[in-house]
N, C-alpha and C. Protein backbone atom coordinates (compact mmCIF):
# COMPACT_ATOMS: atom_id res chain seq x y z
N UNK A 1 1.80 -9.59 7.67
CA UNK A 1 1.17 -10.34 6.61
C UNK A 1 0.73 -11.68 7.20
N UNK A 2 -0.39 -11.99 7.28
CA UNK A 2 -1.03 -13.39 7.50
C UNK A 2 -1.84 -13.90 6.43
N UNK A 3 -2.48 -14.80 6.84
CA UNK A 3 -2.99 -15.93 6.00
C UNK A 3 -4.36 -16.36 7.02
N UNK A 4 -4.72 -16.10 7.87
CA UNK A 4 -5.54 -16.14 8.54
C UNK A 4 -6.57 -14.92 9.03
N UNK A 5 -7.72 -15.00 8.69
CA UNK A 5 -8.44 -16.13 8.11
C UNK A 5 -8.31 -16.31 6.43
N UNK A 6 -7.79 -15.11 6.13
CA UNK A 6 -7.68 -14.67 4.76
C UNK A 6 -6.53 -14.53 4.42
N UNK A 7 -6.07 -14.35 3.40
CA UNK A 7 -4.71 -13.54 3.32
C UNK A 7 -4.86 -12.01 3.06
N UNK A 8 -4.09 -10.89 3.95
CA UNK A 8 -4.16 -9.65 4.32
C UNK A 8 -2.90 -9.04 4.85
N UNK A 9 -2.89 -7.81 4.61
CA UNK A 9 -1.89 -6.92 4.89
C UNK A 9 -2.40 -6.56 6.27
N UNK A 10 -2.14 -6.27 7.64
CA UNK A 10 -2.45 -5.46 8.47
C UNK A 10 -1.42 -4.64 9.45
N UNK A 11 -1.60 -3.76 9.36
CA UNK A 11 -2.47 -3.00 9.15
C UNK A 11 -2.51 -2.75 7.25
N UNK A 12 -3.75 -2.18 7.06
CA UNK A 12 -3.90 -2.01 5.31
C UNK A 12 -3.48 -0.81 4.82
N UNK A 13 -3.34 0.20 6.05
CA UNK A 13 -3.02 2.01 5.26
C UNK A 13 -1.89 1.96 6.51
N UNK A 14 -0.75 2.74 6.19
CA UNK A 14 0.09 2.61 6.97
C UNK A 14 0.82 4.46 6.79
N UNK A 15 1.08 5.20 7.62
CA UNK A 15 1.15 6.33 7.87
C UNK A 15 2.83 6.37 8.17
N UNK A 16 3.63 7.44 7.68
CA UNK A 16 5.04 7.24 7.82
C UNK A 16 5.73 8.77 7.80
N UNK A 17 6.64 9.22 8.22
CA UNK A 17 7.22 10.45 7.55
C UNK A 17 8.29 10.28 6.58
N UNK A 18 8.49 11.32 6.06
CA UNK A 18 9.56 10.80 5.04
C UNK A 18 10.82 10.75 5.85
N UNK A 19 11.29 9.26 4.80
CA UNK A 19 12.35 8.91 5.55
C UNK A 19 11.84 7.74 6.47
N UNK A 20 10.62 7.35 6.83
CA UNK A 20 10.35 6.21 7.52
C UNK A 20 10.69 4.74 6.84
N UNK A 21 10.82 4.08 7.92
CA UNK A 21 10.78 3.15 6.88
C UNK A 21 10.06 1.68 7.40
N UNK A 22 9.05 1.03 6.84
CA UNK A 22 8.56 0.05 6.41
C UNK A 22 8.57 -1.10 7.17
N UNK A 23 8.38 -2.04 7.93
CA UNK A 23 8.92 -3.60 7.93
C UNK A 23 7.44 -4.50 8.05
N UNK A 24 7.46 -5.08 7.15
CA UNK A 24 6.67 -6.38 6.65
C UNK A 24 7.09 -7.69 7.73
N UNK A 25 6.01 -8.11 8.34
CA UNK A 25 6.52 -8.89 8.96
C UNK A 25 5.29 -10.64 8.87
N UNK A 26 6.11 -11.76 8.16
CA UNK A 26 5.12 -12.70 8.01
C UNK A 26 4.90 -13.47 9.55
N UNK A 27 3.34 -13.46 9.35
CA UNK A 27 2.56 -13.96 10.34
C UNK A 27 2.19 -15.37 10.12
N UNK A 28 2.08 -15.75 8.80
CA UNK A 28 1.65 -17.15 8.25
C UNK A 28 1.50 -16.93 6.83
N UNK A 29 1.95 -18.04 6.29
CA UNK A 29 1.40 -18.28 4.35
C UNK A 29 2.44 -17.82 3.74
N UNK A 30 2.61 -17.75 3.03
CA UNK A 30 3.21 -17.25 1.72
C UNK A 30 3.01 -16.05 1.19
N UNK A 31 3.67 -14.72 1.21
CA UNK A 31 3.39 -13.53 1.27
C UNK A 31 4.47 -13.31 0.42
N UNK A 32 4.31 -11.59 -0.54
CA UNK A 32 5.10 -11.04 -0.54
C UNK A 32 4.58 -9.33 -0.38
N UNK A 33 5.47 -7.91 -0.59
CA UNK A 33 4.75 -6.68 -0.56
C UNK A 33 5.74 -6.51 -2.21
N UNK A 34 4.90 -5.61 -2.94
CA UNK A 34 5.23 -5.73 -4.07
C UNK A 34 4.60 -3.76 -4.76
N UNK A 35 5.08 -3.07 -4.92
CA UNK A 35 4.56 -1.68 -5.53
C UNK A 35 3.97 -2.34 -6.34
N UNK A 36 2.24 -1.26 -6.68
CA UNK A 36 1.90 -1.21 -7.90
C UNK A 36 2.87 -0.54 -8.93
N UNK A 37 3.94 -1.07 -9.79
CA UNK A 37 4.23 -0.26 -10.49
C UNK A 37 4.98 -0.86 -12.05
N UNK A 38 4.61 -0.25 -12.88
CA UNK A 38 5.32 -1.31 -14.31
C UNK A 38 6.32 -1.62 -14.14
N UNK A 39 7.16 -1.48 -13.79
CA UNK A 39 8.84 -2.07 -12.95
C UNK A 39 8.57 -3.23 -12.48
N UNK A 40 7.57 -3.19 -11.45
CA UNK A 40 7.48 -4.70 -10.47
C UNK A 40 6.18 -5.67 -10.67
N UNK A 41 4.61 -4.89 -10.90
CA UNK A 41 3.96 -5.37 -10.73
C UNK A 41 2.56 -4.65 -10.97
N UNK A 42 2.12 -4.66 -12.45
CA UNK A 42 0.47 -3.75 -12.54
C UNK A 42 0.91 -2.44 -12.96
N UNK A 43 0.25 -1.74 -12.46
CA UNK A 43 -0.17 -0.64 -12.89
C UNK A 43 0.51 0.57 -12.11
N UNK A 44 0.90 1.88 -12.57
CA UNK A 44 1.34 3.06 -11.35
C UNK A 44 0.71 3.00 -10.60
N UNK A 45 0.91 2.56 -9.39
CA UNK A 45 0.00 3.02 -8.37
C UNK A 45 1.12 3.94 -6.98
N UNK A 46 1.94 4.67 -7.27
CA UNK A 46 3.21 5.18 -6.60
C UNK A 46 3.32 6.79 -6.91
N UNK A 47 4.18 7.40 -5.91
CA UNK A 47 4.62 8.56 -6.74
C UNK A 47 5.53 8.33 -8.10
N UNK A 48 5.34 9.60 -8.98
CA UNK A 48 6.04 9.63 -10.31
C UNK A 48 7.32 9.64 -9.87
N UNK A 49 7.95 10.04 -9.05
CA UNK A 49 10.31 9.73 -8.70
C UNK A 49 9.97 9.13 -8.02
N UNK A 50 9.21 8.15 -7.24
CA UNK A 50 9.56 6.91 -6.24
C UNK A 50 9.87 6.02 -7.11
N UNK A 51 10.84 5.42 -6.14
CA UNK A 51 11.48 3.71 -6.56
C UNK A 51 10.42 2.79 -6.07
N UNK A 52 10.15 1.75 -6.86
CA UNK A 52 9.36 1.03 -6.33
C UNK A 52 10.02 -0.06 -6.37
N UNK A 53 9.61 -1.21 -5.08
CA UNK A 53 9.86 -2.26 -4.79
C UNK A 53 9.07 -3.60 -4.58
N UNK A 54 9.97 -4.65 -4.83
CA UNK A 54 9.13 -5.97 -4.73
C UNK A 54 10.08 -6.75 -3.84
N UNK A 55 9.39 -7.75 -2.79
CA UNK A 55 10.65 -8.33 -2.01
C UNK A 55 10.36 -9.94 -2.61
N UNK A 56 10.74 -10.49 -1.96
CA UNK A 56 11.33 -11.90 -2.42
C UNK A 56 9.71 -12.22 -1.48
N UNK A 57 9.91 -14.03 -1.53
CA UNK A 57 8.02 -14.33 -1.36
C UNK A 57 8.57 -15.19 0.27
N UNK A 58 7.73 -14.29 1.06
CA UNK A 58 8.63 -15.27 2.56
C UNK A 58 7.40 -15.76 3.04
N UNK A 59 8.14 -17.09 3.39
CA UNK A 59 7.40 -17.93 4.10
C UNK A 59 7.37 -18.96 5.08
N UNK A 60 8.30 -18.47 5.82
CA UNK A 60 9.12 -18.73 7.38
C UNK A 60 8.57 -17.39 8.43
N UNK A 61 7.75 -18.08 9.12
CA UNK A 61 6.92 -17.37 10.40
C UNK A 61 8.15 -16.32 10.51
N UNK A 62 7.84 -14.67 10.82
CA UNK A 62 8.91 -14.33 11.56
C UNK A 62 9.83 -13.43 10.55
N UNK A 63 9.72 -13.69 8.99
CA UNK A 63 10.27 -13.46 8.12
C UNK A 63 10.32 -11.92 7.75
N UNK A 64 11.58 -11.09 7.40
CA UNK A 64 10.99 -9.52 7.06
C UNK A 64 11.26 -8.86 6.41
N UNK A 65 10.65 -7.84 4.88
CA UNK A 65 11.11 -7.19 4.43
C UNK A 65 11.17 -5.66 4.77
N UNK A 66 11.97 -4.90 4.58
CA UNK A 66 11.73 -3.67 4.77
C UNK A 66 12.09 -2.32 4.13
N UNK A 67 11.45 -1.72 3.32
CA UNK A 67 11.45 -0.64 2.87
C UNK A 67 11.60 0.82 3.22
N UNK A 68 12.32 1.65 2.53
CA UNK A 68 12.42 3.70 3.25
C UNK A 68 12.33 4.10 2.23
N UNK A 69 10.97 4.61 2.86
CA UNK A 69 10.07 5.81 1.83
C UNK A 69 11.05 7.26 2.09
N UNK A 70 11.92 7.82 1.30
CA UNK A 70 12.39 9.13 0.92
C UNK A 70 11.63 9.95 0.34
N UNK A 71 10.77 9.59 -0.64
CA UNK A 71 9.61 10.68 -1.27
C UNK A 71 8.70 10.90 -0.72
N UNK A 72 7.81 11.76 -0.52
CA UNK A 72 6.50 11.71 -0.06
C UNK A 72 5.69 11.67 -1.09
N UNK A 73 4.19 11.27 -0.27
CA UNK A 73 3.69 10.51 -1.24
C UNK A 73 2.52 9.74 -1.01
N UNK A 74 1.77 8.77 -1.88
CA UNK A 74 0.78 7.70 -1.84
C UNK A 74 0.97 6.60 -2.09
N UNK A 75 1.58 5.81 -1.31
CA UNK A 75 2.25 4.47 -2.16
C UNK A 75 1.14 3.11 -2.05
N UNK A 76 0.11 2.33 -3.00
CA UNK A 76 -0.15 1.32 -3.20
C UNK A 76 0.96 0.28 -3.48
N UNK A 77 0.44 -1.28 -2.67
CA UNK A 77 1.16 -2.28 -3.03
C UNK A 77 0.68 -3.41 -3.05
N UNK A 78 0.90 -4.73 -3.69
CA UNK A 78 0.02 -5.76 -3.45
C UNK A 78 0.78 -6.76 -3.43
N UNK A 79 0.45 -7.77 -2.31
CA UNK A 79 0.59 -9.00 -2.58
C UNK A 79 0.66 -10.22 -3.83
N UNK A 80 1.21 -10.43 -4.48
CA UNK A 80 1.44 -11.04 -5.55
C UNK A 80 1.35 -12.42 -5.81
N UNK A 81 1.32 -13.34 -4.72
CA UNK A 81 1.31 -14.73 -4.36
C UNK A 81 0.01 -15.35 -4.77
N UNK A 82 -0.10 -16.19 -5.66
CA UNK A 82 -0.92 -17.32 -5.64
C UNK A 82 -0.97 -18.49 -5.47
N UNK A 83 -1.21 -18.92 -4.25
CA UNK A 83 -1.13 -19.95 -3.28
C UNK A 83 -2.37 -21.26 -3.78
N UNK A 84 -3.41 -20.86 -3.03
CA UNK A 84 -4.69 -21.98 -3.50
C UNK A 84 -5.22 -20.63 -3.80
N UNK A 85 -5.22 -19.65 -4.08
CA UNK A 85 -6.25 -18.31 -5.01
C UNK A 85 -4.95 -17.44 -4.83
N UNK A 86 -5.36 -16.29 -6.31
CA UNK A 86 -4.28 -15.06 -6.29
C UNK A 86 -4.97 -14.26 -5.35
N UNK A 87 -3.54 -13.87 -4.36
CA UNK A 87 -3.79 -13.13 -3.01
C UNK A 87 -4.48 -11.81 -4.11
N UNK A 88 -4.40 -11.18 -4.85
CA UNK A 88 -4.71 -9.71 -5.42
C UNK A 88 -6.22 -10.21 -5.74
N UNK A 89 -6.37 -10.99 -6.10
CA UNK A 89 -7.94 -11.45 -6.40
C UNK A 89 -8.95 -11.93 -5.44
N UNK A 90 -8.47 -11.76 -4.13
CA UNK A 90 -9.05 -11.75 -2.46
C UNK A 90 -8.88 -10.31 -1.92
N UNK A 91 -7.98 -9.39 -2.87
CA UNK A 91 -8.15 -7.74 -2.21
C UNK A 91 -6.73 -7.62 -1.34
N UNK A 92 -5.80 -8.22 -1.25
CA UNK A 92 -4.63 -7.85 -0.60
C UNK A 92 -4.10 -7.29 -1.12
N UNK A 93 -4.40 -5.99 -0.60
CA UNK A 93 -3.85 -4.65 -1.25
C UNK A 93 -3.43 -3.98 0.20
N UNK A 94 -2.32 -3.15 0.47
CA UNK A 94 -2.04 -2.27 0.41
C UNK A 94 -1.94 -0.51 0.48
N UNK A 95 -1.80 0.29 1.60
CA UNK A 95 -1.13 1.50 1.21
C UNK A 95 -0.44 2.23 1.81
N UNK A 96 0.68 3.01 1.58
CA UNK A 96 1.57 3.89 2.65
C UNK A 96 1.78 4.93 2.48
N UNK A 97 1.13 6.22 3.08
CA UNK A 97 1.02 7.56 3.06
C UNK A 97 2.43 7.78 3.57
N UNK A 98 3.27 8.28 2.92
CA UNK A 98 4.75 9.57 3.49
C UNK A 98 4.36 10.68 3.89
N UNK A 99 4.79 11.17 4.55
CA UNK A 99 4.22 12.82 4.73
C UNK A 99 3.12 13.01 4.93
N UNK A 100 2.46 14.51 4.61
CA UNK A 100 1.41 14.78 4.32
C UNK A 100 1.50 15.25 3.06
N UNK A 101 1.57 14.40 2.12
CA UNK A 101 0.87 14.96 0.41
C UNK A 101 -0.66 15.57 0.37
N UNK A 102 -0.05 16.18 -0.98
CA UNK A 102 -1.58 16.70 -1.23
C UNK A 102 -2.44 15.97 -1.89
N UNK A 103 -3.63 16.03 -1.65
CA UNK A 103 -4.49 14.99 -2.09
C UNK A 103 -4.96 15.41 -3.71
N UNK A 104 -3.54 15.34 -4.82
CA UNK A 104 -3.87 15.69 -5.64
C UNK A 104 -3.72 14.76 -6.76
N UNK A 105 -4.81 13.73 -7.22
CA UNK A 105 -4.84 12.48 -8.17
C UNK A 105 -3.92 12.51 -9.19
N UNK A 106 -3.55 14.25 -9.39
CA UNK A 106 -2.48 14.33 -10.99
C UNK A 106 -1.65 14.09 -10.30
N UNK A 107 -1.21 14.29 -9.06
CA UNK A 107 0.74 13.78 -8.45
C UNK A 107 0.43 12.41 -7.96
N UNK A 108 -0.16 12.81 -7.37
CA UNK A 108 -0.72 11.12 -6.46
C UNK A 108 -1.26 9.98 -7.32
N UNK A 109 -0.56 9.29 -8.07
CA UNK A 109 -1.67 8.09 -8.71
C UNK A 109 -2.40 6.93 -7.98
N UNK A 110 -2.00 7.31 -6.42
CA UNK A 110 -2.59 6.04 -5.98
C UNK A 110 -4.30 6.77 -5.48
N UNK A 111 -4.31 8.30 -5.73
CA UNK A 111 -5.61 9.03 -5.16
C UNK A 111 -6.45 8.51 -6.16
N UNK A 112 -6.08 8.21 -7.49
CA UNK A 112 -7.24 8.10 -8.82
C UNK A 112 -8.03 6.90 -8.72
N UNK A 113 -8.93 6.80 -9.63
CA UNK A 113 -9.94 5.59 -9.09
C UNK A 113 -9.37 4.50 -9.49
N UNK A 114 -9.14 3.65 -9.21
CA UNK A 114 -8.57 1.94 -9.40
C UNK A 114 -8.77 1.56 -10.79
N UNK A 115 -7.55 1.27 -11.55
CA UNK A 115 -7.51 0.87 -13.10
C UNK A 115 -8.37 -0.28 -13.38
N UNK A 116 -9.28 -0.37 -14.20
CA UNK A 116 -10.30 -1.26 -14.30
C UNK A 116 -9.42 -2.78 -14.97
N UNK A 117 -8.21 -2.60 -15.09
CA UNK A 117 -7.48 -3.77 -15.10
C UNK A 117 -7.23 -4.83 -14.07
N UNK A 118 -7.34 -3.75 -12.92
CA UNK A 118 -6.87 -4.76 -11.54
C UNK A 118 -8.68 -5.28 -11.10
N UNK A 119 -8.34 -6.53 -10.38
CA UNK A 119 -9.00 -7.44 -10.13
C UNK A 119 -10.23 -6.53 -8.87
N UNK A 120 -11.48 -7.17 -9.18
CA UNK A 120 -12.83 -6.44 -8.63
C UNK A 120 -12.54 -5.54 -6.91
N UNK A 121 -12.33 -6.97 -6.23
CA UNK A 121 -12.12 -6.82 -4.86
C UNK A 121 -11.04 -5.80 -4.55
N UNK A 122 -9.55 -5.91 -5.32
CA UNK A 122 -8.75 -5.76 -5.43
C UNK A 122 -9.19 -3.80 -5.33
N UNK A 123 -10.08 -3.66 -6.57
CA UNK A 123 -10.14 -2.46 -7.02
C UNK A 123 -11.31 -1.86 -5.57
N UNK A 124 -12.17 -2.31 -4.98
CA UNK A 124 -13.04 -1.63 -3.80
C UNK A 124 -11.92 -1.77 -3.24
N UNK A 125 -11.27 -2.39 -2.63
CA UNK A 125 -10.21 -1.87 -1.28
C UNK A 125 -9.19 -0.78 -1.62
N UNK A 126 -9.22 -0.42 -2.85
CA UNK A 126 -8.35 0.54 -3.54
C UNK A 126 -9.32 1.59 -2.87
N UNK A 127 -10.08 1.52 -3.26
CA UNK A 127 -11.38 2.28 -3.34
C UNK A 127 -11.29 3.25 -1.86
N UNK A 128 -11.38 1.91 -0.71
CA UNK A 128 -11.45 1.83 0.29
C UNK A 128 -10.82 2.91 0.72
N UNK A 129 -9.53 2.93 0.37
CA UNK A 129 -8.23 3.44 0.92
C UNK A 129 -7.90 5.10 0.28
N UNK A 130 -8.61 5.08 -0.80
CA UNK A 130 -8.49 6.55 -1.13
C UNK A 130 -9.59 7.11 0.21
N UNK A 131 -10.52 6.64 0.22
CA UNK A 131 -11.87 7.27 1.46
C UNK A 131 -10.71 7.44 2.58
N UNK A 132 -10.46 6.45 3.00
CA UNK A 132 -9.51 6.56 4.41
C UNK A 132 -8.26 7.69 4.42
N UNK A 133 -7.60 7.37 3.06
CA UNK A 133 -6.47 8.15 3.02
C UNK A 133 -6.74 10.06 2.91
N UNK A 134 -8.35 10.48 2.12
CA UNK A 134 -8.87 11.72 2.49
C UNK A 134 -9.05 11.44 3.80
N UNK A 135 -9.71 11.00 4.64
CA UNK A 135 -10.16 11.12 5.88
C UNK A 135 -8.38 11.63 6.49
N UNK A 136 -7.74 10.75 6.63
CA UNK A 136 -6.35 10.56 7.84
C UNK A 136 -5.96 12.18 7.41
N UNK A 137 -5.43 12.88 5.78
CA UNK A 137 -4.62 14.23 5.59
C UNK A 137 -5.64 14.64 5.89
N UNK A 138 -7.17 15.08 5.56
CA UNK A 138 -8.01 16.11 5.60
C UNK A 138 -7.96 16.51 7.38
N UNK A 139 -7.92 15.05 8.25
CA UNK A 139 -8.03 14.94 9.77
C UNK A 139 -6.59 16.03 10.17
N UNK A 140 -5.68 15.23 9.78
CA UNK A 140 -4.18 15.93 9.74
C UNK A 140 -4.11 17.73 9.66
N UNK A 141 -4.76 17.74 8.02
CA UNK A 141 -4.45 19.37 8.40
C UNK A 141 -5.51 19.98 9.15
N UNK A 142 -6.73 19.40 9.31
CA UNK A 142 -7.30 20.42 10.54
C UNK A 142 -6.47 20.46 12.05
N UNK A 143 -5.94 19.30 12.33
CA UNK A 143 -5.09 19.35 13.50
C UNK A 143 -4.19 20.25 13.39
N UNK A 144 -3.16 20.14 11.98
CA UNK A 144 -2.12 20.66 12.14
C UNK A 144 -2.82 22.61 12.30
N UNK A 145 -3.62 23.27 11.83
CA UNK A 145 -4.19 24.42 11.44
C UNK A 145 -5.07 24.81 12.95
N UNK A 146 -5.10 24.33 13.91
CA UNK A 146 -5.66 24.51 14.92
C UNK A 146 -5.30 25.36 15.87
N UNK A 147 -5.74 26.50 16.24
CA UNK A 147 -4.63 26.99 17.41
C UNK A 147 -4.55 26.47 18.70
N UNK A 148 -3.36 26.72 19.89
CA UNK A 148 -3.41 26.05 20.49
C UNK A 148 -4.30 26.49 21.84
């Protein structure tokens, strides 16, 4: 998580198996990682049995939270901090593929198109990340389906 030049997650799509787990690490600013989810923050944007999480707001270079994804899944998350602008209203968003799920919007709520509640930018990088996140499984199972 930095603050330079912008404030941003990077990497923005993050690939894991189940059972991986997570670490957030601040680069600069005032950050936090936060699930889309009515529990913590907005809207479902998680699997339906994932726990979702919000960490505390760090802002000591060096600082780290860290999360283990057990479900598989599509997990959106956003930055929550409003510093001199709300980080979600600059697009610091978020996402972490478990497994290989199926790219199916009724299990997956983070596959569906971005709730016209969340903020413009916010909602194209959503956007963004469903494109990417078909690209990475669709890439996946042709690999995995390949003979050798």
């Amino acid at each position: 998580m930095t603050s330079r030049p912008t404030p941003k997650f990077e990497p923005r799509l993050t690939h894991v198996a189940v059972g991986g787990t997570v670490v957030w690490t601040l680069e600069s600013g005032d950050h936090d990682s936060t699930a889309y989810h009515p529990d913590t923050y907005g809207p479902n944007r998680i699997p339906p049995d994932a726990e979702p999480w919000a960490s505390e707001t760090m802002s000591a270079v060096g600082e780290t939270f860290e999360w283990t994804f057990d479900t598989p899944g599509v997990y959106d998350y956003v930055d929550t901090q409003a510093v001199c602008t709300a980080h979600e209203q600059i697009g610091n968003v978020g996402r972490i593929v478990v497994g290989n799920p199926e790219l199916d919007p009724d299990a997956q709520p983070a596959l569906r198109p971005p709730q016209s509640e969340l903020p413009r930018i916010a909602r194209t990088r959503l956007e963004e990340l469903n494109e990417q996140t078909h690209s990475l499984l669709s890439d996946e199972a042709t690999t995995s389906t390949e003979e050798p």
